[in-house]
C-alpha atoms as a PDB file:
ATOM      1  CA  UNK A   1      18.347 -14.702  18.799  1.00  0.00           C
ATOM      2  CA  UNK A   2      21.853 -13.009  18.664  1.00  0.00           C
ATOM      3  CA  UNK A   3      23.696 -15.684  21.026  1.00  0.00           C
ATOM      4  CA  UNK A   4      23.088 -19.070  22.464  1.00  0.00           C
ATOM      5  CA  UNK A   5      22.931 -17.748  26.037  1.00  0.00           C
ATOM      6  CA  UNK A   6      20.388 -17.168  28.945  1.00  0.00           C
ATOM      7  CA  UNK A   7      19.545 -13.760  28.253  1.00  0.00           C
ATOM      8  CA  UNK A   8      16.318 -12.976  26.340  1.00  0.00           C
ATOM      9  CA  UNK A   9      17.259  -9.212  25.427  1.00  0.00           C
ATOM     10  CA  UNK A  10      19.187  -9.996  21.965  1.00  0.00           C
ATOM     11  CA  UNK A  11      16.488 -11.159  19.560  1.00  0.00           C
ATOM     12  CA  UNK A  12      16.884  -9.826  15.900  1.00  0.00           C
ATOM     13  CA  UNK A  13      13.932  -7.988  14.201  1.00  0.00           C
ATOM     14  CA  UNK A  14      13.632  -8.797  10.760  1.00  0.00           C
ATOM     15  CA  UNK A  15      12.362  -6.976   7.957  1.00  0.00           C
ATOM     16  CA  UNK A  16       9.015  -7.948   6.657  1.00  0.00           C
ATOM     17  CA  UNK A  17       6.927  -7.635   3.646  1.00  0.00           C
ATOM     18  CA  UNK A  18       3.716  -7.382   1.489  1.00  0.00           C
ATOM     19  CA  UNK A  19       3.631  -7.162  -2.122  1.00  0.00           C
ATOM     20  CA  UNK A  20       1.130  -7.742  -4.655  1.00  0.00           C
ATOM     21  CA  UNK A  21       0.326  -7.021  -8.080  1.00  0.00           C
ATOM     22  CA  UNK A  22      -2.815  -5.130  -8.344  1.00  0.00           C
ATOM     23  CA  UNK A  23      -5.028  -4.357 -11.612  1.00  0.00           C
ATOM     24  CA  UNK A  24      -7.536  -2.260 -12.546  1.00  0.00           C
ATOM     25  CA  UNK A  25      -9.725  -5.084 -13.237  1.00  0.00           C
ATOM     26  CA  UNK A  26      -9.628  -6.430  -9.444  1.00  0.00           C
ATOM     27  CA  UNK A  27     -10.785  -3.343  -8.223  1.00  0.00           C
ATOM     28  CA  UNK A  28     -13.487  -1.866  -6.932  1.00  0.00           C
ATOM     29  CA  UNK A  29     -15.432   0.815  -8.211  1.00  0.00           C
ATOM     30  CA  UNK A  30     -17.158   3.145  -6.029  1.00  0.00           C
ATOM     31  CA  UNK A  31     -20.023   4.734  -8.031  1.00  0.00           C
ATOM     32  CA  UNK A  32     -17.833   7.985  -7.758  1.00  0.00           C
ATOM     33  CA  UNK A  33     -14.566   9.035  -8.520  1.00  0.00           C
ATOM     34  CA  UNK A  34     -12.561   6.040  -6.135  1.00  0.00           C
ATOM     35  CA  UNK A  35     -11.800   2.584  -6.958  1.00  0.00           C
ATOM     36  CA  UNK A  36     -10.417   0.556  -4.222  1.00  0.00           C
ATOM     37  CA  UNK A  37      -8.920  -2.876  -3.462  1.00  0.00           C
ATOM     38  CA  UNK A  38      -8.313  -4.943  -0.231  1.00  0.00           C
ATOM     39  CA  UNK A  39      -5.304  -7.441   0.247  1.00  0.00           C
ATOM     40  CA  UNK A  40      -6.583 -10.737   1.410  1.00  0.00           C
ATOM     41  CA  UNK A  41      -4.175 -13.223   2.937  1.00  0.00           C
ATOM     42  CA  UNK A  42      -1.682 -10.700   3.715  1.00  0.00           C
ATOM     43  CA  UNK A  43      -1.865  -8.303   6.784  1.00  0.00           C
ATOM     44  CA  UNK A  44       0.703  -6.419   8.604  1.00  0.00           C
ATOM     45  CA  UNK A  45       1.257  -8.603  11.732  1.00  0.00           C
ATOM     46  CA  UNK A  46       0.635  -6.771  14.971  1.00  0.00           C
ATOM     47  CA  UNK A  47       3.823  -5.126  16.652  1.00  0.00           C
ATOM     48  CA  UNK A  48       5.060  -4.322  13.286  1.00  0.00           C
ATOM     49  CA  UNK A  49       6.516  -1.108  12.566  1.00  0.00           C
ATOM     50  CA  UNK A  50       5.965  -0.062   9.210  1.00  0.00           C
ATOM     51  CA  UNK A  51       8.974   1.510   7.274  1.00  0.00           C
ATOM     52  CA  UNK A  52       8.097   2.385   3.858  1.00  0.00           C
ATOM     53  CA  UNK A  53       5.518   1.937   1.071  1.00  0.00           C
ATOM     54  CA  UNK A  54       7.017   1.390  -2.375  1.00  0.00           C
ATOM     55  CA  UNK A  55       5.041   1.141  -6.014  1.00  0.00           C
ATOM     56  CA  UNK A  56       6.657  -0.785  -8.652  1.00  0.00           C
ATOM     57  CA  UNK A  57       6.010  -1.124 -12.510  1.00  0.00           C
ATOM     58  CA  UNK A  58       3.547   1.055 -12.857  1.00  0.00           C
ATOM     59  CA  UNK A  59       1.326   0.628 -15.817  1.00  0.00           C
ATOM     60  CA  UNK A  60      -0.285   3.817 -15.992  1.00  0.00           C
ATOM     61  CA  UNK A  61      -4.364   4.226 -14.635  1.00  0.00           C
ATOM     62  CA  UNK A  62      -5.423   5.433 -18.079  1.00  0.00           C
ATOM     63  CA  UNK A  63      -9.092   6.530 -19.228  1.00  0.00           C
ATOM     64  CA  UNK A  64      -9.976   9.444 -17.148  1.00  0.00           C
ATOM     65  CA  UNK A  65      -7.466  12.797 -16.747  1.00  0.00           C
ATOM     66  CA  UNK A  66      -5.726  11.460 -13.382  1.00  0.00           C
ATOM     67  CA  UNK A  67      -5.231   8.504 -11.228  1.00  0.00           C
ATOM     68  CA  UNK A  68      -3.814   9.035  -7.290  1.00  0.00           C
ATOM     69  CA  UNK A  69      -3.428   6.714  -4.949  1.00  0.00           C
ATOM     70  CA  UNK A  70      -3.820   6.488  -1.242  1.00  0.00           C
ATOM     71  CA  UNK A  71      -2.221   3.107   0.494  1.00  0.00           C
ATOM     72  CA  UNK A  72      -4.384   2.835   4.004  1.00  0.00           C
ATOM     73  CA  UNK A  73      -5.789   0.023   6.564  1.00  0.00           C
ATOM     74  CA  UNK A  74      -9.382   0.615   6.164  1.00  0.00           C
ATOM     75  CA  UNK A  75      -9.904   3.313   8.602  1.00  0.00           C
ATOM     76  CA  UNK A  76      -7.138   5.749   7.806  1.00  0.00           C
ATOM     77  CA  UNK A  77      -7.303   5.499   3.997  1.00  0.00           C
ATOM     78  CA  UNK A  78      -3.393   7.116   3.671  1.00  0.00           C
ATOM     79  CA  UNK A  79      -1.649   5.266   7.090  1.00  0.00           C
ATOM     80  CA  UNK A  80       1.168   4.232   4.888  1.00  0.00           C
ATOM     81  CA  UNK A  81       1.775   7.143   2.867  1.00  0.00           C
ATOM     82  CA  UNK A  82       1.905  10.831   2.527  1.00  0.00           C
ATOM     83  CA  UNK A  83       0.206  12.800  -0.416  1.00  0.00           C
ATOM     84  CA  UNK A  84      -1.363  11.515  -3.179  1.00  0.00           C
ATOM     85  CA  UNK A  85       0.708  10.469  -5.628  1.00  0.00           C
ATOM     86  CA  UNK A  86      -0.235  10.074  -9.516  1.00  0.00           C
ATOM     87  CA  UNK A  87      -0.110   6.646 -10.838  1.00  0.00           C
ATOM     88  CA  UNK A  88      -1.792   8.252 -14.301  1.00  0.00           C
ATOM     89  CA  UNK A  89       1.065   7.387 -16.192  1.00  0.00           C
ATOM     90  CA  UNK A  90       3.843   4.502 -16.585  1.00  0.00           C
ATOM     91  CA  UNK A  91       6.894   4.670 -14.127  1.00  0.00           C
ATOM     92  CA  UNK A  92       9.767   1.781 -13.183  1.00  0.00           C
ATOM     93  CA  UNK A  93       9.386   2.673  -8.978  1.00  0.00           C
ATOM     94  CA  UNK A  94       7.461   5.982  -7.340  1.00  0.00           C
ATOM     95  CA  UNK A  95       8.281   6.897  -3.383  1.00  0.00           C
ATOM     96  CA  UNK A  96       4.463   7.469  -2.098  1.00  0.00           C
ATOM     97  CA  UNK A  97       6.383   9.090   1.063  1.00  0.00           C
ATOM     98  CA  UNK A  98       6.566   7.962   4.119  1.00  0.00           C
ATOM     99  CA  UNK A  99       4.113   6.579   6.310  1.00  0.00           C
ATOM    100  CA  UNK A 100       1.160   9.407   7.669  1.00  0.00           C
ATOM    101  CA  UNK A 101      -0.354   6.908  10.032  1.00  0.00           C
ATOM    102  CA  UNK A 102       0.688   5.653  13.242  1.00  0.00           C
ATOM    103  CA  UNK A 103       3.814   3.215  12.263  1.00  0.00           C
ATOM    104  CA  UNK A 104       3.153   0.602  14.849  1.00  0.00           C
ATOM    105  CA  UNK A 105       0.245  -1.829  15.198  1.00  0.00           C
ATOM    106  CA  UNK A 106      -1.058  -3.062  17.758  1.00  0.00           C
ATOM    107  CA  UNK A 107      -3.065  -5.163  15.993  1.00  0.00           C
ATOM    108  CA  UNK A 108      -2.418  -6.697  12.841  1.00  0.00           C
ATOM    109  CA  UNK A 109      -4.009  -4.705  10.030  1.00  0.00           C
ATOM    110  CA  UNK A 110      -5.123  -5.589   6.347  1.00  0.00           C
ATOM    111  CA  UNK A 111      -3.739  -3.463   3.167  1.00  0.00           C
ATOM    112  CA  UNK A 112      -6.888  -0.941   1.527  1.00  0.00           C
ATOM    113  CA  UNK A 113      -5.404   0.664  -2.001  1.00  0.00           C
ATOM    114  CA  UNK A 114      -7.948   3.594  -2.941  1.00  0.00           C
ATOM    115  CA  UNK A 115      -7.165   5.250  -6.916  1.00  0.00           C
ATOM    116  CA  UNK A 116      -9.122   8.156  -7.371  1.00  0.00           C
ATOM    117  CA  UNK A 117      -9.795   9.571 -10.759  1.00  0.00           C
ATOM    118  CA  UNK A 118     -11.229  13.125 -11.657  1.00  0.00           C
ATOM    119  CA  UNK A 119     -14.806  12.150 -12.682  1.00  0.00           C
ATOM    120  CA  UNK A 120     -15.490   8.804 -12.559  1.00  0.00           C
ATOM    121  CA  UNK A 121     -13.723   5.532 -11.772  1.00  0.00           C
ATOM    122  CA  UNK A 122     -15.870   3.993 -14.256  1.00  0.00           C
ATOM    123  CA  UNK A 123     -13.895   5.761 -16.700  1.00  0.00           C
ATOM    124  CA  UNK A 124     -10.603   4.378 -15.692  1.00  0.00           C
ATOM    125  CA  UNK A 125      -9.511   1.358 -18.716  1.00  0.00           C
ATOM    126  CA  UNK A 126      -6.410   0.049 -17.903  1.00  0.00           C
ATOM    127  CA  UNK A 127      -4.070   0.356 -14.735  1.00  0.00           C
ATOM    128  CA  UNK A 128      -1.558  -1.723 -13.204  1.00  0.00           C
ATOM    129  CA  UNK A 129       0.816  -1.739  -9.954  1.00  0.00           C
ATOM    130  CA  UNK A 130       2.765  -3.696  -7.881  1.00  0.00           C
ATOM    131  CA  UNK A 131       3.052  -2.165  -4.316  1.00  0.00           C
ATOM    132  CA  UNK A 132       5.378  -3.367  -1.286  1.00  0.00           C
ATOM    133  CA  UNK A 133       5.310  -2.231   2.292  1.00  0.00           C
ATOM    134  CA  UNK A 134       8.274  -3.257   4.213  1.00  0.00           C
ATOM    135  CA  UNK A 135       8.068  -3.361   7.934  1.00  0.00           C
ATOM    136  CA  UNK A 136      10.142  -4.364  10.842  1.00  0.00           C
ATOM    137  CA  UNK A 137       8.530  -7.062  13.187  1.00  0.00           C
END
């Protein structure tokens, strides 16, 4: 709340967050080219509005000939980004876009990662990521 007064039209939204360190050992693999991972414990909290999707120190997805990623909610499989951006190789910080999914919730939502390789997930070694998704609530 803004002021100390009656009025109940001044609250402050604040900027929240997930992040979490994901490996290629804690996910999933398919049987076919994707590998995917659901956040537990953290969800996007309904009436969010989700700003931006972020991937930090990225240790390349190495073993096949690519690695892309799609951040969704478990029915849209890229709500919070656009493209498919390669997380083959190392990087400090990639911009997966903006969000391709409806930005609010109306219900609160958990976090699916999906890496898809060019032949087989099995074939991917080594990978790791930390992703954030900041969001106003």
């Amino acid at each position: 709340k803004c002021k100390n007064d009656q009025r109940d039209d001044d609250w402050v939204i604040g900027v929240g967050m997930i992040c979490a360190t994901i490996t290629r050992a804690m996910m999933t693999d398919g049987g076919g080219t994707s590998g995917t991972f659901v956040l537990t414990g953290d969800t996007i909290p309904a009436g969010a509005f989700v700003q931006q999707t972020v991937l930090r120190d990225v240790t390349g997805f190495t073993g096949d000939t690519s690695a892309a990623i799609t951040v969704g909610d478990g029915s849209d499989v890229d709500r919070y980004n656009t493209g498919t951006p390669s997380v083959f190789t190392t990087a400090t910080a990639i911009d997966p876009g903006v969000p391709s999914g409806t930005k609010v919730h109306t219900a609160a939502a958990t976090v699916t990662v999906t890496i898809t390789s060019a032949a087989d997930f099995t074939n991917v070694a080594a990978g790791q990521l930390t992703l954030c998704i900041y969001y106003l609530a």
